[in-house]
Protein backbone atom coordinates (compact mmCIF):
# COMPACT_ATOMS: atom_id res chain seq x y z
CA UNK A 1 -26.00 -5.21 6.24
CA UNK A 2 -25.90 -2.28 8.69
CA UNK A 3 -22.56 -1.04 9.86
CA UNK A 4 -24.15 -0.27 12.62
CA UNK A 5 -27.65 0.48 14.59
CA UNK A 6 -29.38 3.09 16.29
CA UNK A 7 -29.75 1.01 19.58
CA UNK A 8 -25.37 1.13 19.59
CA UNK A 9 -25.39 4.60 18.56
CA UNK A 10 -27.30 5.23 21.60
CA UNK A 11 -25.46 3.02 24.16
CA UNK A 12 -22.31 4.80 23.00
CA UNK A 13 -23.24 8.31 24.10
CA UNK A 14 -23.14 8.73 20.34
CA UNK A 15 -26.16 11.26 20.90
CA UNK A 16 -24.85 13.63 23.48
CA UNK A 17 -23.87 17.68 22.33
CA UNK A 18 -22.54 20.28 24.34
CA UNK A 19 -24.45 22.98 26.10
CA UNK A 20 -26.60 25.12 24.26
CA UNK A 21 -24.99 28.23 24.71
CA UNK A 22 -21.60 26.85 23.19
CA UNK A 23 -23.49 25.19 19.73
CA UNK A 24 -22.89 26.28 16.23
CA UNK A 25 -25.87 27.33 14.50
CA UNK A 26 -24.83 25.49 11.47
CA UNK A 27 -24.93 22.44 13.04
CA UNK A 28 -29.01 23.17 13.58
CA UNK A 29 -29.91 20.44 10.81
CA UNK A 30 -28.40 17.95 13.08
CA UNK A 31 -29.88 18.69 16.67
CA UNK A 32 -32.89 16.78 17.30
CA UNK A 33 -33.68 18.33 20.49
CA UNK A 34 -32.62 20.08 23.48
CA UNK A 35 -32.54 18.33 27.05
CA UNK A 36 -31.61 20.39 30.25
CA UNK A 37 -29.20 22.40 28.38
CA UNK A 38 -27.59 19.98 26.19
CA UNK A 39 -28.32 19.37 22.31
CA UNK A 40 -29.01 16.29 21.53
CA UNK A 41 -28.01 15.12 18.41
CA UNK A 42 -30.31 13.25 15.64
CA UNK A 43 -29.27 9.60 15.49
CA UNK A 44 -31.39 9.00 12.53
CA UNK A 45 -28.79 11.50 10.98
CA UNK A 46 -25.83 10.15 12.07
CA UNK A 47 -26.57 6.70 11.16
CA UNK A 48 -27.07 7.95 7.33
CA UNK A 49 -24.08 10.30 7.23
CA UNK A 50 -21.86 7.68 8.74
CA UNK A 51 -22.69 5.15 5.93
CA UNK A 52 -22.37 7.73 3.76
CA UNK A 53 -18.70 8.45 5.19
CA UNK A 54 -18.22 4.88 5.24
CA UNK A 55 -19.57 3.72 1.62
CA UNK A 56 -17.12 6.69 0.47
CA UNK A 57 -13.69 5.77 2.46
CA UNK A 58 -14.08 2.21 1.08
CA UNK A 59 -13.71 3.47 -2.51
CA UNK A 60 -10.95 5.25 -1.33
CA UNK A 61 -9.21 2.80 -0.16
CA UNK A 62 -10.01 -0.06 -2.70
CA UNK A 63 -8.35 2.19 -4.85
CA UNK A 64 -4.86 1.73 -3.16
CA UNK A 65 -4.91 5.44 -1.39
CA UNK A 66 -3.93 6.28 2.19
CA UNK A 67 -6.41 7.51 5.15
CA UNK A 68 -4.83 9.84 7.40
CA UNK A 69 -6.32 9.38 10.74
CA UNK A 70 -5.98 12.67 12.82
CA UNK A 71 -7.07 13.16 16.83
CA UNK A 72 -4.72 14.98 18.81
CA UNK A 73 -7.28 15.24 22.09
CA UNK A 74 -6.59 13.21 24.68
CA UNK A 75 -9.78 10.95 24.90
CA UNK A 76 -9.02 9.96 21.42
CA UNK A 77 -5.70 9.65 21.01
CA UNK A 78 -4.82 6.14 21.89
CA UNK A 79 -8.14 4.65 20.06
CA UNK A 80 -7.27 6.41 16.98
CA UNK A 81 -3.83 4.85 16.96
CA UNK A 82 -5.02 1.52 17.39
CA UNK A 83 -7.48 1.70 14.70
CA UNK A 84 -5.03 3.48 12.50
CA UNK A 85 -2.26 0.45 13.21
CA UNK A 86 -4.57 -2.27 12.53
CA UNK A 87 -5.62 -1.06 9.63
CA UNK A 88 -2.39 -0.33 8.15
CA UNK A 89 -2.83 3.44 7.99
CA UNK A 90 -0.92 6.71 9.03
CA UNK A 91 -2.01 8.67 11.84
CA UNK A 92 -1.40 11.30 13.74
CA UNK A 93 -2.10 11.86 17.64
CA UNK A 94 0.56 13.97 19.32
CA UNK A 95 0.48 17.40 17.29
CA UNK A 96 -0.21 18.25 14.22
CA UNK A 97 2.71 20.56 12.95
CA UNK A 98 1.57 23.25 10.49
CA UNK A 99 2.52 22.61 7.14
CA UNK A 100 2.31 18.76 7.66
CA UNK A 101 0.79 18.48 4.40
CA UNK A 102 0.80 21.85 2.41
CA UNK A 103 4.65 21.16 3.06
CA UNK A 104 5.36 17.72 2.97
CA UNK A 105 8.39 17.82 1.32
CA UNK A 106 9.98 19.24 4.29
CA UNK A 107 8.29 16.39 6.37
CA UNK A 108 9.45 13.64 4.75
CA UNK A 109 12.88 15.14 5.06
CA UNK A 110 12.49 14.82 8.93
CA UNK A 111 11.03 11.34 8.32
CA UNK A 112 14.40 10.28 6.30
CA UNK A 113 16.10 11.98 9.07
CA UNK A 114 14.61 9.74 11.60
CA UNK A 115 14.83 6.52 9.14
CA UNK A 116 18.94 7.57 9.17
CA UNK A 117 19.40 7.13 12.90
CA UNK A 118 18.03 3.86 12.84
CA UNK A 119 20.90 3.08 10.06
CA UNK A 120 23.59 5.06 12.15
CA UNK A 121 22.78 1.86 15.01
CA UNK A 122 22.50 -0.83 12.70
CA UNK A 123 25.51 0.15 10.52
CA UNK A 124 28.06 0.63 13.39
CA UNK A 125 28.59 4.17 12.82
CA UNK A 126 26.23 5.11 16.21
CA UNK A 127 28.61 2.75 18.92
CA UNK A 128 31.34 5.07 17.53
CA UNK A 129 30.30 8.53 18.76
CA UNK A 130 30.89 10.06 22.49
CA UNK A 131 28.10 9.83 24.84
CA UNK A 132 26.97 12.77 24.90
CA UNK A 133 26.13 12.55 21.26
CA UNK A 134 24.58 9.32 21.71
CA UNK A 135 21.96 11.34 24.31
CA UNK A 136 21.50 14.12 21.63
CA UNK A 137 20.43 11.47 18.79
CA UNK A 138 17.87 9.67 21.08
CA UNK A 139 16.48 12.58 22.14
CA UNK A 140 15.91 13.35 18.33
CA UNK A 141 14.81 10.28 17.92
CA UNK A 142 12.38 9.92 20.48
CA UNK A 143 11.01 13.36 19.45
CA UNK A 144 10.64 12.56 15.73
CA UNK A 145 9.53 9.49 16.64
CA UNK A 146 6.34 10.81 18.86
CA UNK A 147 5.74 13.31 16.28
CA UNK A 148 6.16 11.83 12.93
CA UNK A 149 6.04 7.96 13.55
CA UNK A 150 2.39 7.55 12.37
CA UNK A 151 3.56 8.75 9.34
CA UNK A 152 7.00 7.10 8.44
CA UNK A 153 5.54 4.80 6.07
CA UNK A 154 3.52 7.56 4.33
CA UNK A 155 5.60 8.52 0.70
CA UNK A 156 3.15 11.01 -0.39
CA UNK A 157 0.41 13.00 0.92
CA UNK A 158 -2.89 11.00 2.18
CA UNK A 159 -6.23 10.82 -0.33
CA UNK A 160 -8.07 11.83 2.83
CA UNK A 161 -8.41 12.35 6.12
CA UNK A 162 -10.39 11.22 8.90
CA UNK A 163 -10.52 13.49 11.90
CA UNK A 164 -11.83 13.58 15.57
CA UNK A 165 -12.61 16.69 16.91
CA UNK A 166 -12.66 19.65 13.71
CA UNK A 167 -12.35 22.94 16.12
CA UNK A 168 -9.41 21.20 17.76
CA UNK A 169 -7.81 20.06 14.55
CA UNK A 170 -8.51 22.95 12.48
CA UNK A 171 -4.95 23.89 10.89
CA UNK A 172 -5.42 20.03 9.27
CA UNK A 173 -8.98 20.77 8.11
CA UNK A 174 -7.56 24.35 6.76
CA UNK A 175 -4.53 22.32 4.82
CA UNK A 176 -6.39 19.55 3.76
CA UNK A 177 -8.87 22.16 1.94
CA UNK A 178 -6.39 23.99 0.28
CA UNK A 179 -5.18 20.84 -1.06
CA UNK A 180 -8.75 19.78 -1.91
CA UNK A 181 -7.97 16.31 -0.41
CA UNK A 182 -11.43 15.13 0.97
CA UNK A 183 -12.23 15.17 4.90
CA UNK A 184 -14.01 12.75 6.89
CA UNK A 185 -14.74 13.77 10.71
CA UNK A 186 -16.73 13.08 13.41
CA UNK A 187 -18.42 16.52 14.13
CA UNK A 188 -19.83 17.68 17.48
CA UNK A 189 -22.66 20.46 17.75
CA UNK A 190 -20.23 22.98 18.89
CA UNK A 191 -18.71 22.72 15.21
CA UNK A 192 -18.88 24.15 11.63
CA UNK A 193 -19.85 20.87 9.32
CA UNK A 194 -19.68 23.27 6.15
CA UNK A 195 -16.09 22.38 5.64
CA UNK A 196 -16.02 19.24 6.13
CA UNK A 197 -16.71 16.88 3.11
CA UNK A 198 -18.03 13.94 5.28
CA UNK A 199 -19.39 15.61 8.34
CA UNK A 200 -20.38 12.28 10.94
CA UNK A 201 -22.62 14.35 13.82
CA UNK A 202 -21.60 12.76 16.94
CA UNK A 203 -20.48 13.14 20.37
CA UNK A 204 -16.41 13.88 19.81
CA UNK A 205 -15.69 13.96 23.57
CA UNK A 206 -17.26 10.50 25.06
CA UNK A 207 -14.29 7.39 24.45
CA UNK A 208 -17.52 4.78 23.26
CA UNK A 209 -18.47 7.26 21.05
CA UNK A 210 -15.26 8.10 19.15
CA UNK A 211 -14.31 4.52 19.44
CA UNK A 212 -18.08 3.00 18.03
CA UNK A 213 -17.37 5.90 14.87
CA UNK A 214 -13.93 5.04 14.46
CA UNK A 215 -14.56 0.75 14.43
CA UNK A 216 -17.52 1.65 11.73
CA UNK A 217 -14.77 3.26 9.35
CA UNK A 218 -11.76 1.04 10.05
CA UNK A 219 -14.08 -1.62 9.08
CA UNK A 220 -15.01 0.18 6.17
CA UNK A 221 -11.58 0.26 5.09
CA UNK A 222 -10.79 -3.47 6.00
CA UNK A 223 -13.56 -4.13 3.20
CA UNK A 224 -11.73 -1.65 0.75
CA UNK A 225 -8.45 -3.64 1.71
CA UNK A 226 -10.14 -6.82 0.91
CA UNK A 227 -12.12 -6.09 -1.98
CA UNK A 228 -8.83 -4.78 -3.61
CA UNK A 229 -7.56 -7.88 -2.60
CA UNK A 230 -9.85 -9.90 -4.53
CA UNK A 231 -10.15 -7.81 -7.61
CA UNK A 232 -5.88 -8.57 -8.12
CA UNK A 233 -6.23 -12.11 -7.33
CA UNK A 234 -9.28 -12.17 -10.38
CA UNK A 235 -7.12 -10.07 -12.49
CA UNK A 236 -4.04 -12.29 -11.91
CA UNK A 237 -6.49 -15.49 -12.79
CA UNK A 238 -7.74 -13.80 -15.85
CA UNK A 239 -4.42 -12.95 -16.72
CA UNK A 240 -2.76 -16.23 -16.42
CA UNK A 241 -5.54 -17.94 -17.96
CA UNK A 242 -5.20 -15.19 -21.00
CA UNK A 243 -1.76 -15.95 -21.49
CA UNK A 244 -2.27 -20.05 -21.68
CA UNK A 245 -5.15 -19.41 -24.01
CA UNK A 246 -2.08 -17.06 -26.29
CA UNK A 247 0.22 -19.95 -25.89
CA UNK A 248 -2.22 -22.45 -26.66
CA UNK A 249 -3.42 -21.06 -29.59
CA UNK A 250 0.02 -20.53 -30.50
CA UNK A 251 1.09 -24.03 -30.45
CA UNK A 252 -2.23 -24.68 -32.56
CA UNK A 253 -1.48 -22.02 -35.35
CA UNK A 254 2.06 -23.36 -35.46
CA UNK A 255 0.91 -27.03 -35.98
CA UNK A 256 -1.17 -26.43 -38.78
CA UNK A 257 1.37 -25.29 -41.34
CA UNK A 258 3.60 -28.11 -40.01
CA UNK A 259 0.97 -30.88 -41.39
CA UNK A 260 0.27 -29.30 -44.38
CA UNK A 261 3.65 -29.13 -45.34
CA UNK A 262 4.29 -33.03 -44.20
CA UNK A 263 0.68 -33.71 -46.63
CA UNK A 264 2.38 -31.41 -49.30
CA UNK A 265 5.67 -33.63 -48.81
CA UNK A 266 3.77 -37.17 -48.87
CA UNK A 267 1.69 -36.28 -52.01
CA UNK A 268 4.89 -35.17 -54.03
């Protein structure tokens, strides 16, 4: 079954590039045309390298590993965190700080930091301070908060990302490469696609079209989420009906020698 079609593709804006002058000749493979000024992207393309993109995050995911979903733009911003949320995965939409994975020890320090406030008000130790110090906690809070909360629940770095906009979010493209974690992104036709592992040619500034892209891979992932799902539940059955087959067998073995022996007994 499709994930999706070229007819949605099109309704979405999904199709739409930016003026000529402003495209990125290495995106050429991808343009299917030009229309007063504007490239116009392939659809035919897209659809492929979006299943592609898809077919590939779903492995990632039925594997147990984290998808990091990073759009700092505006447009994107609160679609991405929806998607992200109901899907269970970390995101990031206000800035990307440098280092946010090449140094992630120091971020999760900031994330403990944040996760020991909320203990300060729960223990009692937080009703006890002056008011001004009060202020200067929630301010922290409400900073780490914006910044890092996508990512509280994230122990160790991501097994991928999956980013709107790669010009805008380049420092996270750059740190994911040196890492050699694997990047998924929607790429417009102002944009290199070489370093991108999963380039997705679409429209990165229309709201349908980041939001039809983004649907197609949370979905993706739901079926990764489910399938792993499954494959437990089988390998708890299998499991369970391993160790009654043991126990069984057991009780069988340790029979037999009992009725020889009482056969043994009878015929002395």
């Amino acid at each position: 079954m499709a994930r999706t079609t070229y007819q949605e593709l099109l309704d979405a804006g999904v199709h739409f590039g930016h003026l000529t002058r402003k495209w990125d000749p290495k995106m050429a493979k991808y343009i299917f045309m030009e229309r007063n000024g504007i490239h116009i992207i392939d659809l035919n393309k897209t659809l492929t390298k979006l299943d592609e993109a898809a077919s590939a995050i779903k492995q990632i995911v039925k594997s147990g590993r984290k998808v990091l979903f990073v759009a700092t733009k505006k447009q994107a911003k609160e679609i991405i965190a929806e998607q992200a949320k109901a899907v269970n995965m970390p995101f990031v939409t206000e800035r990307w700080l440098g280092g946010m994975l090449t140094n992630f020890a120091t971020v999760r320090k900031s994330i403990k930091k944040m996760s020991n406030i909320d203990k300060m008000q729960k223990d009692g130790t937080y009703d006890v301070l002056s008011k001004k110090e009060k202020l200067m906690i929630q301010r922290e809070r409400i900073k780490l908060e914006n910044l890092l909360g996508g990512i509280a629940d994230l122990n160790r770095l991501p097994a991928a990302l999956f980013i709107i906009d790669v010009k805008k979010e380049h420092i996270a493209v750059a740190e994911a490469m040196k890492l050699n974690i694997p990047t998924f992104a929607m790429v417009d036709t102002n944009s290199d696609p070489t370093n991108i592992d999963f380039p997705i040619p679409a429209n990165d500034d229309a709201t349908k079209s980041i939001s039809l892209i983004a649907s197609v891979i949370g979905k993706a992932i739901t079926e990764g989420l489910e399938e792993r799902k499954r494959d437990k539940e089988e390998d708890a059955e299998k499991e369970a009906a391993a160790s009654k087959a043991a126990v069984d067998n057991g009780e069988a073995t340790e029979a037999t020698p009992g009725k020889r022996t009482r056969k043994a007994k009878d015929v002395e």
